[in-house]
Structure formats: C-alpha cells, structure tokens
C-alpha atoms as a PDB file:
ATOM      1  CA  UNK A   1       5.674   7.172 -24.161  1.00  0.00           C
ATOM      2  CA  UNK A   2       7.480   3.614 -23.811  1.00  0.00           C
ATOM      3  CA  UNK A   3       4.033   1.500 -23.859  1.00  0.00           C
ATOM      4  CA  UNK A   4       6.421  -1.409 -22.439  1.00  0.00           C
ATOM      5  CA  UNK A   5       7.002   0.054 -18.706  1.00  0.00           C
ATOM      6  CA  UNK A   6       4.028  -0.835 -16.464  1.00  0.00           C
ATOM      7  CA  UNK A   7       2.123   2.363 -15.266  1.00  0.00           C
ATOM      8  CA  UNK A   8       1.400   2.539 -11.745  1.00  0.00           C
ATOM      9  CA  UNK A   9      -0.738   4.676  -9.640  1.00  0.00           C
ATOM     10  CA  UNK A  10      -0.174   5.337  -6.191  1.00  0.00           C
ATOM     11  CA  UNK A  11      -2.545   6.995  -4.370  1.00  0.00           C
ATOM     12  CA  UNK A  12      -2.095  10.390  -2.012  1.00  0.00           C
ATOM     13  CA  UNK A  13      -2.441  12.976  -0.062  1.00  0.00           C
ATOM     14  CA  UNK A  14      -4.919  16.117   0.242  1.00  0.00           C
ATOM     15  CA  UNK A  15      -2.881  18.587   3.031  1.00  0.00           C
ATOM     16  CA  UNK A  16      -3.969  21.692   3.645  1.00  0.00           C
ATOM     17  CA  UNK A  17      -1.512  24.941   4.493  1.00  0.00           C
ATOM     18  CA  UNK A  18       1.313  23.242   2.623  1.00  0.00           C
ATOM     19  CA  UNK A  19       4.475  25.730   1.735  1.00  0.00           C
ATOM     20  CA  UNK A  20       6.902  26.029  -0.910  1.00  0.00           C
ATOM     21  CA  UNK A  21       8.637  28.946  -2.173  1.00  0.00           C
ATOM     22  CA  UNK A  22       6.113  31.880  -1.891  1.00  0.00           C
ATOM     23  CA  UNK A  23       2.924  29.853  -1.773  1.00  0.00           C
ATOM     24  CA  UNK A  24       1.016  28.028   0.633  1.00  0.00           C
ATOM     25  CA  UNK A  25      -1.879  26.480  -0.650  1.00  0.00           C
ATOM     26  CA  UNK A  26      -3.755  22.951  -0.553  1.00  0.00           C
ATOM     27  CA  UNK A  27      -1.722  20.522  -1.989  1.00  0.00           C
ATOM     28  CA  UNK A  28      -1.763  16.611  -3.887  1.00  0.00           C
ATOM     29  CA  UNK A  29       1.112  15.187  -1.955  1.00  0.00           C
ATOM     30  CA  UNK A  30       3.440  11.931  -2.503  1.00  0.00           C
ATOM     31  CA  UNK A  31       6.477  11.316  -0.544  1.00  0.00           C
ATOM     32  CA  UNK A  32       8.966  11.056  -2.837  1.00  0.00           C
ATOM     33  CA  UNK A  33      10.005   7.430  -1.661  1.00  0.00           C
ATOM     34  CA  UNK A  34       7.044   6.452  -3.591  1.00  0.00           C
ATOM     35  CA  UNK A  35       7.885   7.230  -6.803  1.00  0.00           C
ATOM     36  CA  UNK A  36      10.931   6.307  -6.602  1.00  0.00           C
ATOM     37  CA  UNK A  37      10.587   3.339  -5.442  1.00  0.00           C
ATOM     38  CA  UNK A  38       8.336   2.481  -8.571  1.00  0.00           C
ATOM     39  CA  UNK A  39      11.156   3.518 -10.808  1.00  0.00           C
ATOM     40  CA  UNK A  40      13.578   1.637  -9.420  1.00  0.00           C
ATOM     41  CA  UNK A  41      11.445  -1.271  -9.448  1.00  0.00           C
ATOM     42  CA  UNK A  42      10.634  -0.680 -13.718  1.00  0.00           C
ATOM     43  CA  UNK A  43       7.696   1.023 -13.377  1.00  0.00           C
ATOM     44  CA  UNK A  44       6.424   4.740 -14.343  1.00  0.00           C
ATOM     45  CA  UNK A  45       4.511   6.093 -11.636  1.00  0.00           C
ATOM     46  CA  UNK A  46       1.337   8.145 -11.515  1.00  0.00           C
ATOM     47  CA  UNK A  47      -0.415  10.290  -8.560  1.00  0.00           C
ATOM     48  CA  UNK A  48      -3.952   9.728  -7.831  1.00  0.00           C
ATOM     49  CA  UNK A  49      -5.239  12.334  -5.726  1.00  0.00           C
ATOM     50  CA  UNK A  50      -8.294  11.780  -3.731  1.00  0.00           C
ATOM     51  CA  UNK A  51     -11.528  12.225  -6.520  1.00  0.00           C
ATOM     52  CA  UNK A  52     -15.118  11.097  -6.639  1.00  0.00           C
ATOM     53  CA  UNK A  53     -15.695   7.105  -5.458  1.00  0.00           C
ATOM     54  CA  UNK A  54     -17.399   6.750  -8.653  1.00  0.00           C
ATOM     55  CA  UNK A  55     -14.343   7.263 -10.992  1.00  0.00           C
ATOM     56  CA  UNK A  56     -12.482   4.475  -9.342  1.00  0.00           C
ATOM     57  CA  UNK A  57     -13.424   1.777 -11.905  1.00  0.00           C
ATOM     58  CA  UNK A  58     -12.078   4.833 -14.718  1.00  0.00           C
ATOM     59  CA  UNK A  59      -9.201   5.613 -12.629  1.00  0.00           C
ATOM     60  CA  UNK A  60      -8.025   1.773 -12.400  1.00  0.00           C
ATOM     61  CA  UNK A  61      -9.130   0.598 -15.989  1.00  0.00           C
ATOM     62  CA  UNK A  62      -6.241   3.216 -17.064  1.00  0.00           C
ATOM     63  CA  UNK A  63      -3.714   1.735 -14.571  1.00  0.00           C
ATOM     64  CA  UNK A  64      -1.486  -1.703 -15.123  1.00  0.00           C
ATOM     65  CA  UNK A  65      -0.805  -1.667 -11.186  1.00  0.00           C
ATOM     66  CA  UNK A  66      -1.932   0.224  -7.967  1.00  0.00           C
ATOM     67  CA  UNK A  67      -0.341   1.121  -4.673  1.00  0.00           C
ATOM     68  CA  UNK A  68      -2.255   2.355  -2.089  1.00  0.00           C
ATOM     69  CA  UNK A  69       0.131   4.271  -0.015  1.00  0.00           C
ATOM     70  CA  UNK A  70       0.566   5.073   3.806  1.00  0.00           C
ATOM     71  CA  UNK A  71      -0.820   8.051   5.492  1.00  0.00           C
ATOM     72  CA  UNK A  72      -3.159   8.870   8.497  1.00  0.00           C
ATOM     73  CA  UNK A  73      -5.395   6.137  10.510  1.00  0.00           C
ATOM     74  CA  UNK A  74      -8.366   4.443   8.639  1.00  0.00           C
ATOM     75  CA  UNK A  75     -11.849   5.869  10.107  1.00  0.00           C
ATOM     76  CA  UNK A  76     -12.969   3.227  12.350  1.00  0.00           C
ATOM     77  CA  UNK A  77     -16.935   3.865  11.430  1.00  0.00           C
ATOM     78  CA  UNK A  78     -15.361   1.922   7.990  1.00  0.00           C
ATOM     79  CA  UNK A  79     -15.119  -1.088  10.483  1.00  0.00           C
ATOM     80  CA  UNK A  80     -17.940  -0.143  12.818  1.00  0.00           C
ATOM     81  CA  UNK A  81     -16.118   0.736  16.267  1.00  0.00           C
ATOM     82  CA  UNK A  82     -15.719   3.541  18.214  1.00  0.00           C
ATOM     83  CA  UNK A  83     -13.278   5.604  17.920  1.00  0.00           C
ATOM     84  CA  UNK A  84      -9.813   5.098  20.655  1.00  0.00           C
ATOM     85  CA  UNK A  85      -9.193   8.268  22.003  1.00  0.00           C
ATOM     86  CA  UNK A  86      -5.461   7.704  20.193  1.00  0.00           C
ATOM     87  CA  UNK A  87      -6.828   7.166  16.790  1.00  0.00           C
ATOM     88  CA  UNK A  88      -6.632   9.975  14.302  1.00  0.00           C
ATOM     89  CA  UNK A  89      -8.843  12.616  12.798  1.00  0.00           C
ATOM     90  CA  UNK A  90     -10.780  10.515   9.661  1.00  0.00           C
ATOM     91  CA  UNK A  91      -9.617  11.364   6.408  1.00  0.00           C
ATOM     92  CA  UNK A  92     -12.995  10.999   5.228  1.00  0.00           C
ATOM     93  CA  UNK A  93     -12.528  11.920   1.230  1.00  0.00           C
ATOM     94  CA  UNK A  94      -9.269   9.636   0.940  1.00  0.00           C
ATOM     95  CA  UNK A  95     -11.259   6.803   2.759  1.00  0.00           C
ATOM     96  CA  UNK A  96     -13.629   6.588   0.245  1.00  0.00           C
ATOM     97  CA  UNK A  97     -11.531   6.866  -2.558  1.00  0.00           C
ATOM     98  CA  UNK A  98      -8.858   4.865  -1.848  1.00  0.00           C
ATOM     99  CA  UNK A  99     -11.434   1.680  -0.956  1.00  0.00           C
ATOM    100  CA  UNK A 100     -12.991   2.319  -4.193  1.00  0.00           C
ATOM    101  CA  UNK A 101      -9.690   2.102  -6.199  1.00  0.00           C
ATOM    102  CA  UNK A 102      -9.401  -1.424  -4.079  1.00  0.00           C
ATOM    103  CA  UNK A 103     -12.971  -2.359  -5.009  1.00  0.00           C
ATOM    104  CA  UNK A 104     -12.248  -1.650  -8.283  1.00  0.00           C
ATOM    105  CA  UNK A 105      -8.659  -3.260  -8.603  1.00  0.00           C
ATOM    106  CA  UNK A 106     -10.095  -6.088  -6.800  1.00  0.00           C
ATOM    107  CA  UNK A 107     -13.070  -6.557  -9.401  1.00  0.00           C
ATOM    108  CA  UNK A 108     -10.730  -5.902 -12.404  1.00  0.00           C
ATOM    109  CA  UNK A 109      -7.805  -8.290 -11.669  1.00  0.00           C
ATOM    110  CA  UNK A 110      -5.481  -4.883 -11.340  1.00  0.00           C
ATOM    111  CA  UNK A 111      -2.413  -5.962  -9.472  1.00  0.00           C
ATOM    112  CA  UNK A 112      -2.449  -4.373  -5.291  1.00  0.00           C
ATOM    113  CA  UNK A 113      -0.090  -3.630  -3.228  1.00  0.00           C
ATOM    114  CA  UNK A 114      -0.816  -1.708   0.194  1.00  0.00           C
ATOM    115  CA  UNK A 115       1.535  -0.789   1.982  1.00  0.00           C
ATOM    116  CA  UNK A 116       1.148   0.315   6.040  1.00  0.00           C
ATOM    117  CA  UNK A 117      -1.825   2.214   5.507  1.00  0.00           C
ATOM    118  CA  UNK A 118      -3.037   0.851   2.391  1.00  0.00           C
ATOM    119  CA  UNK A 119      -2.709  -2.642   3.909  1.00  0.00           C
ATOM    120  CA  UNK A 120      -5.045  -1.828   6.766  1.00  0.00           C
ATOM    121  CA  UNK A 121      -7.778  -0.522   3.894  1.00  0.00           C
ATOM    122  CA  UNK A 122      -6.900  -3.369   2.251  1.00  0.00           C
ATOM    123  CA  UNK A 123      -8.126  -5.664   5.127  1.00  0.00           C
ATOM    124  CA  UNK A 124     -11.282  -3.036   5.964  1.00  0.00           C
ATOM    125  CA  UNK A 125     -12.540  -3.484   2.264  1.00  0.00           C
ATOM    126  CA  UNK A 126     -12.547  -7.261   2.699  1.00  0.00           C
ATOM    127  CA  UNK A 127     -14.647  -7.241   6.337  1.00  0.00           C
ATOM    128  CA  UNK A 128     -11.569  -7.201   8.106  1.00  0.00           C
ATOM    129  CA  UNK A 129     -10.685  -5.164  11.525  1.00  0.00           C
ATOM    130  CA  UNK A 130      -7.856  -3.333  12.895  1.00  0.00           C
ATOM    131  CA  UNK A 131      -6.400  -2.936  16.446  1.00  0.00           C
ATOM    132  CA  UNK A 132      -6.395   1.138  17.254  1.00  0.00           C
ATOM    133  CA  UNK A 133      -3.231   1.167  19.067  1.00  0.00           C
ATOM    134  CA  UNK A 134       0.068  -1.180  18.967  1.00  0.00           C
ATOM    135  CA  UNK A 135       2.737   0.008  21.317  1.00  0.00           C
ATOM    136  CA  UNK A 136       6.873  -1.123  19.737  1.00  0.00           C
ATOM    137  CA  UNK A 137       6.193   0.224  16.238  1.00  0.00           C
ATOM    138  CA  UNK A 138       6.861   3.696  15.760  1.00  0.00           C
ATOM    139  CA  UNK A 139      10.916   4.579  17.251  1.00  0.00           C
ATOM    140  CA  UNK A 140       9.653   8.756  17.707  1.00  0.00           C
ATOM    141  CA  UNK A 141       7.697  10.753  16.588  1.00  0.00           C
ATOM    142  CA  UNK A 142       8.209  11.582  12.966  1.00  0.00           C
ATOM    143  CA  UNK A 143      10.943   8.488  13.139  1.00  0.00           C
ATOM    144  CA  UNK A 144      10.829   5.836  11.279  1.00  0.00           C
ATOM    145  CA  UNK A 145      12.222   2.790  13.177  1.00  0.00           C
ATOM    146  CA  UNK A 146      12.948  -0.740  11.720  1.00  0.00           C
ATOM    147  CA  UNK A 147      12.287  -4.677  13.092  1.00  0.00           C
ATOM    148  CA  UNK A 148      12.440  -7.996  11.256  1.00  0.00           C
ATOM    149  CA  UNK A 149       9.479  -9.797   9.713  1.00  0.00           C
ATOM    150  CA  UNK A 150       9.284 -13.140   9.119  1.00  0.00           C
ATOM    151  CA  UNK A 151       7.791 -14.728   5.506  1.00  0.00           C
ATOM    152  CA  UNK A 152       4.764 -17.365   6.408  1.00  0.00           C
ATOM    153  CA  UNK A 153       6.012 -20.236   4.074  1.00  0.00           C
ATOM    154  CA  UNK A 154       3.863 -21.256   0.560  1.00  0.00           C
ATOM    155  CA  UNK A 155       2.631 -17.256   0.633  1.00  0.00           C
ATOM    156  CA  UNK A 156       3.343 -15.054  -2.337  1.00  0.00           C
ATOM    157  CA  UNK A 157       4.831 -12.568   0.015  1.00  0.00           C
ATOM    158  CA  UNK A 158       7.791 -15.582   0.875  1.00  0.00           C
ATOM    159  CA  UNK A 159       8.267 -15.741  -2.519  1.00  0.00           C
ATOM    160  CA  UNK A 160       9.194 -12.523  -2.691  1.00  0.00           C
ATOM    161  CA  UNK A 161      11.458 -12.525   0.273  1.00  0.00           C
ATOM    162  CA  UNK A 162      11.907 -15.975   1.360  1.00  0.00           C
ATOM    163  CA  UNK A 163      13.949 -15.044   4.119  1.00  0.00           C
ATOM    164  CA  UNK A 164      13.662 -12.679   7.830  1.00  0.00           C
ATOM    165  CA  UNK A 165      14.153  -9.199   6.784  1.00  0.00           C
ATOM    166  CA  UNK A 166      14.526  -5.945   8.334  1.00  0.00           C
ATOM    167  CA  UNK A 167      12.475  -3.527   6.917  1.00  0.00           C
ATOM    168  CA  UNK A 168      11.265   0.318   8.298  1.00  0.00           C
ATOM    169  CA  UNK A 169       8.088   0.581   9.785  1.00  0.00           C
ATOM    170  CA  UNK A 170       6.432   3.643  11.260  1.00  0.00           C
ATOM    171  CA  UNK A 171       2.407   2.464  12.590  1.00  0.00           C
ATOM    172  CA  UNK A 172       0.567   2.330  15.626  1.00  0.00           C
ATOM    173  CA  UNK A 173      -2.189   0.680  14.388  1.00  0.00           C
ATOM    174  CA  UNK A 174      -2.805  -3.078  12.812  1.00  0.00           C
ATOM    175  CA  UNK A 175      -4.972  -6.290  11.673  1.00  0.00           C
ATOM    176  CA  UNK A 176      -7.248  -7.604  14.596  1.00  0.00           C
ATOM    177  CA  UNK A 177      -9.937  -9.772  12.347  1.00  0.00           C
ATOM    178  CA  UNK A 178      -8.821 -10.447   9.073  1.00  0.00           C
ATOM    179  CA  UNK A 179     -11.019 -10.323   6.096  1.00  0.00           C
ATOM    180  CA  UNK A 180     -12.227 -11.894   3.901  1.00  0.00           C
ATOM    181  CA  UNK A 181     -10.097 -14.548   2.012  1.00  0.00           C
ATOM    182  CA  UNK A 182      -7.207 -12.892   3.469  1.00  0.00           C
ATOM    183  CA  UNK A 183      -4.248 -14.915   4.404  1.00  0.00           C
ATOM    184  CA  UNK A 184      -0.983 -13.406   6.871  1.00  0.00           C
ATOM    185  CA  UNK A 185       1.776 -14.163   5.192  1.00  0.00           C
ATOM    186  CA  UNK A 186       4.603 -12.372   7.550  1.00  0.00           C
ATOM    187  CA  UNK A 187       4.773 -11.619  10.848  1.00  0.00           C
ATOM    188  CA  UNK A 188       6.611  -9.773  13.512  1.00  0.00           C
ATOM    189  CA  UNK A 189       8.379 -11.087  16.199  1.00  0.00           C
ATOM    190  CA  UNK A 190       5.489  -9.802  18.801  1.00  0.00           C
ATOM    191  CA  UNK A 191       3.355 -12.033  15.972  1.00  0.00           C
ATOM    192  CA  UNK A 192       1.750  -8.919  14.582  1.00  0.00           C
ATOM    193  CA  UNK A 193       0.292  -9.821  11.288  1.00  0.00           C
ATOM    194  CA  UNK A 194       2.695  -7.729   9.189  1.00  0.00           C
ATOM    195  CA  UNK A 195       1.917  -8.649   6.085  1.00  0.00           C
ATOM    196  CA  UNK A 196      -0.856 -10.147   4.504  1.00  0.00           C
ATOM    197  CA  UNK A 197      -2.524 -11.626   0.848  1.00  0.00           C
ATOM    198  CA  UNK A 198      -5.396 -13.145  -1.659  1.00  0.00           C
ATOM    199  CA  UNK A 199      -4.423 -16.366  -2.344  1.00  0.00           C
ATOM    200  CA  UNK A 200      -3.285 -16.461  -6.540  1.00  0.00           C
ATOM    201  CA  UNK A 201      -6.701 -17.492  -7.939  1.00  0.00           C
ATOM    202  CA  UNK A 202      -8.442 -14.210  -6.017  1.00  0.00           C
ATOM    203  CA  UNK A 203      -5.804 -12.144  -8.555  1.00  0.00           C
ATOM    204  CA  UNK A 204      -2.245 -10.595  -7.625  1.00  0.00           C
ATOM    205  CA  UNK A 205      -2.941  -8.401  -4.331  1.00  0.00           C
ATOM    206  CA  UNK A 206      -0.675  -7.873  -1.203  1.00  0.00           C
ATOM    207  CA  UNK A 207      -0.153  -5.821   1.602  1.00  0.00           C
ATOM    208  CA  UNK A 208       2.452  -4.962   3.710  1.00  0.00           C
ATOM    209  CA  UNK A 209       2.637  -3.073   7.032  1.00  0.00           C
ATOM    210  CA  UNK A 210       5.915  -1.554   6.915  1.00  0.00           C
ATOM    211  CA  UNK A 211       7.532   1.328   4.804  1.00  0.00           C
ATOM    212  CA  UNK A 212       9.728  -0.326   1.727  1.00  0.00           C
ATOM    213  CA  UNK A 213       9.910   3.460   0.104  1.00  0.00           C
ATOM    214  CA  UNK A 214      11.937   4.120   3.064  1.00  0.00           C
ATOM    215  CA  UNK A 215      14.277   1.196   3.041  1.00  0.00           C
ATOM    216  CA  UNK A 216      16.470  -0.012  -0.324  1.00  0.00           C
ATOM    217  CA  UNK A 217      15.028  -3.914  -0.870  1.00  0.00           C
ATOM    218  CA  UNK A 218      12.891  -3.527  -4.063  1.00  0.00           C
ATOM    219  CA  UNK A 219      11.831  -6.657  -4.484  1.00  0.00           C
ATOM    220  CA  UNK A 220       8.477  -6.292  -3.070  1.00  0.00           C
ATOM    221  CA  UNK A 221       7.238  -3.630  -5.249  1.00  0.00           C
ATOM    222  CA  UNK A 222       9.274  -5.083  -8.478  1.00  0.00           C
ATOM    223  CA  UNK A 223       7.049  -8.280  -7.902  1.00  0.00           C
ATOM    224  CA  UNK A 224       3.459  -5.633  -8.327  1.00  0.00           C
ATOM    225  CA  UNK A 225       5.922  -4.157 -11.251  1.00  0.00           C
ATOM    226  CA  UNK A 226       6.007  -7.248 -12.804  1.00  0.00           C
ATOM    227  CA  UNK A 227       2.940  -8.425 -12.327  1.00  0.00           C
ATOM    228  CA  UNK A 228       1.277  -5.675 -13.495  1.00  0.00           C
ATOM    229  CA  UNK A 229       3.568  -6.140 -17.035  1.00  0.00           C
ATOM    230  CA  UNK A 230       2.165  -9.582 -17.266  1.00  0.00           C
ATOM    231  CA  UNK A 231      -1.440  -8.606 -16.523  1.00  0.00           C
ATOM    232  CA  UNK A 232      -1.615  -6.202 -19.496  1.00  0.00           C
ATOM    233  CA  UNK A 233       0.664  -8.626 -21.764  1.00  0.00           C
ATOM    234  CA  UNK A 234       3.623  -6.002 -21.713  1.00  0.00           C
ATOM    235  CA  UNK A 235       6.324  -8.193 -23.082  1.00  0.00           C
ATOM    236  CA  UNK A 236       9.004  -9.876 -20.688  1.00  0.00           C
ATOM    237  CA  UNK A 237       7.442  -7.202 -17.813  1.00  0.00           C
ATOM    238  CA  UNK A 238       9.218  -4.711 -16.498  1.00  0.00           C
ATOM    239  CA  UNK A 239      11.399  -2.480 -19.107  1.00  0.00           C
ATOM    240  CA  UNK A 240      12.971  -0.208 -17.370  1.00  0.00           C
ATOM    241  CA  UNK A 241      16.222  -0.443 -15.627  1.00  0.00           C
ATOM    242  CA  UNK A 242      16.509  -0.413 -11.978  1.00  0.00           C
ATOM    243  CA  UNK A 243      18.765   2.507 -11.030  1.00  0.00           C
ATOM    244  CA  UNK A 244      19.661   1.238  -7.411  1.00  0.00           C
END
C-alpha cells in the first residue's frame, strides 16, 4: 500500500432489494461519483457502511479524511421538529452513524467535507436547523439540475473557488438556523446558504450543498485531499495523480 496517498472514507448507503446479476439482496452502496471523485482528487477511497455509533472514534482514528456523502432527508426529531408531510422516511441507523463519524472527526481534527446531505448533518451535529422543503433545486425527479453559487469572500470555501461557479445540485431541503460556530461561505442566487464552514482554528471542515461527484471541478474535494495529507504529515500531500 502507498502510505503517501491520503485515505478517505466516505460514508454510505444500507438499500434493501438491491439487484445485480442473479442476486438481490441488502446491499452497502456508493455511487460511483464518489470514489472517483476521491481518486481524481489524490486520494484512495474507503466505504463506511452504516455500523454501531460507538465505533465512530475507531472508524475515524483509521481515516486521514472523511466525506459524508448525500442520500435521503436527515430525521427531523435530530433537530426537534415535526416532521413536513414532504420530508422523507428517517434513515434512522445512517443518522446515527454518520453524526458520530462527525462527532468524532470533529473531536479528532480529521479533515470534513459534507456534501448535500452530509452538509445538512453537518449543521444538525452543531445545533443547527434545516428548512424541510426548498422549491428551484431539484430539475426532475431522479435529475440532477445545476445553478451558480457564489464564494462569501475571506471563507475557506472562496479559497477554494474564488470565483461564481456552476455546480449540480439535486436537494429539496436546506440550512434554516445555523449551528454552532458555523459560518456560510457560498450562496445561491435565491441566497440559500449553499455552502457552509468552521472557521481554521475549529480544524479543516466544510460542507457543501450541491453534488461535485456529479460535475468535473475537483478542487473542492482535492482541498479535504490535501488537507488530510498534511494532517497526518504525508509528505507534499496528495501523491497520486489526478486522472481528469
């Protein structure tokens, strides 16, 4: 194993009655985007299917850098309000695990990025809130559609990406009350908070409310890449070649 290219785990998903060839059977998913994504970026990526709470800390400790990836609405009892009648079925099991790998990449100085749904737990883990429903974000159903967001100048996130870009995005739900310590740092043109950060001395975390493993701009997840090759004193960073 080349000890010089940042691991990073991305969480997943736990789907029931999933098919391929001859089987159908409960299945650890990723959408390949992922992955790929954190290859092109220099990074070797990892799958962490939804386990017990209490191997979080484990989980992370092995880990130079986490994503917490998209998937289905955040259970609003994790924010205490009712449920909208267009909010999802919880996800009860990836809740809980996926705010404990936060918690615990939070408390270890593990570099964060969340991205559409993982930003949203991001915020919920720090006290924050979310809007249920957000009409002008989603093109179709099962469509990913795209808009421009706009960097909030003197954030990490602008940075990045110093500039406007248009990136895919594919939610109906966002940040109301932000939490704590949390600071926007991109919006869309409607203002919704589209992306969002610690400031540097809370650590290296970010979210981000689009989809970047839909879109081709790496330079959002080559900035966790490289971040998490400085956190564990991998030489120079990132080792690996991008391939895009």
């Amino acid at each position: 194993m080349n000890l010089s290219v940042p691991l990073i785990g991305v969480s997943t998903y736990l789907e029931t009655g999933t098919r391929w060839g001859v089987w159908e059977l409960e299945a650890a998913l990723l959408p390949a985007g992922y992955p790929r994504l954190v290859q092109r970026a220099g990074g070797l990526a990892c799958m962490l299917p939804p386990d017990s709470p209490e191997l979080a800390a484990a989980a992370v400790a092995r880990l130079d850098g986490l994503v917490v990836a998209g998937g289905p609405d955040v259970d609003p009892a994790r924010y205490g309000a009712a449920r909208d009648p267009r909010t999802g079925p919880p996800a009860t099991a990836r809740d809980a695990w996926e705010l404990a790998l936060i918690d615990a990449a939070l408390a270890s100085g593990t570099p964060l990025l969340g991205i559409c749904r993982g930003m949203q737990l991001l915020n919920v883990a720090l006290g924050g809130t979310l809007v249920q429903h957000l009409e002008g974000h989603v093109e179709a159903v099962g469509v990913f559609g795209s808009h421009t967001v706009t960097p909030v100048p003197g954030t990490r996130y602008a940075e990045i990406v110093p500039a406007p870009a248009t990136v895919p995005t594919y939610h109906h739900q966002c940040v109301c009350r932000l939490g704590r310590d949390l600071v926007p740092s991109a919006h869309a043109e409607d203002g919704t908070v589209e992306a969002l950060e610690l400031p540097a001395d809370r650590g290296w975390a970010l979210g981000v409310q689009w989809h970047p493993e839909m879109g081709e701009d790496v330079r959002v997840m080559r900035a966790l890449v490289t971040a998490a090759g400085r956190c564990r004193g991998l030489s120079g960073g990132p080792q690996r070649a991008e391939t895009a």
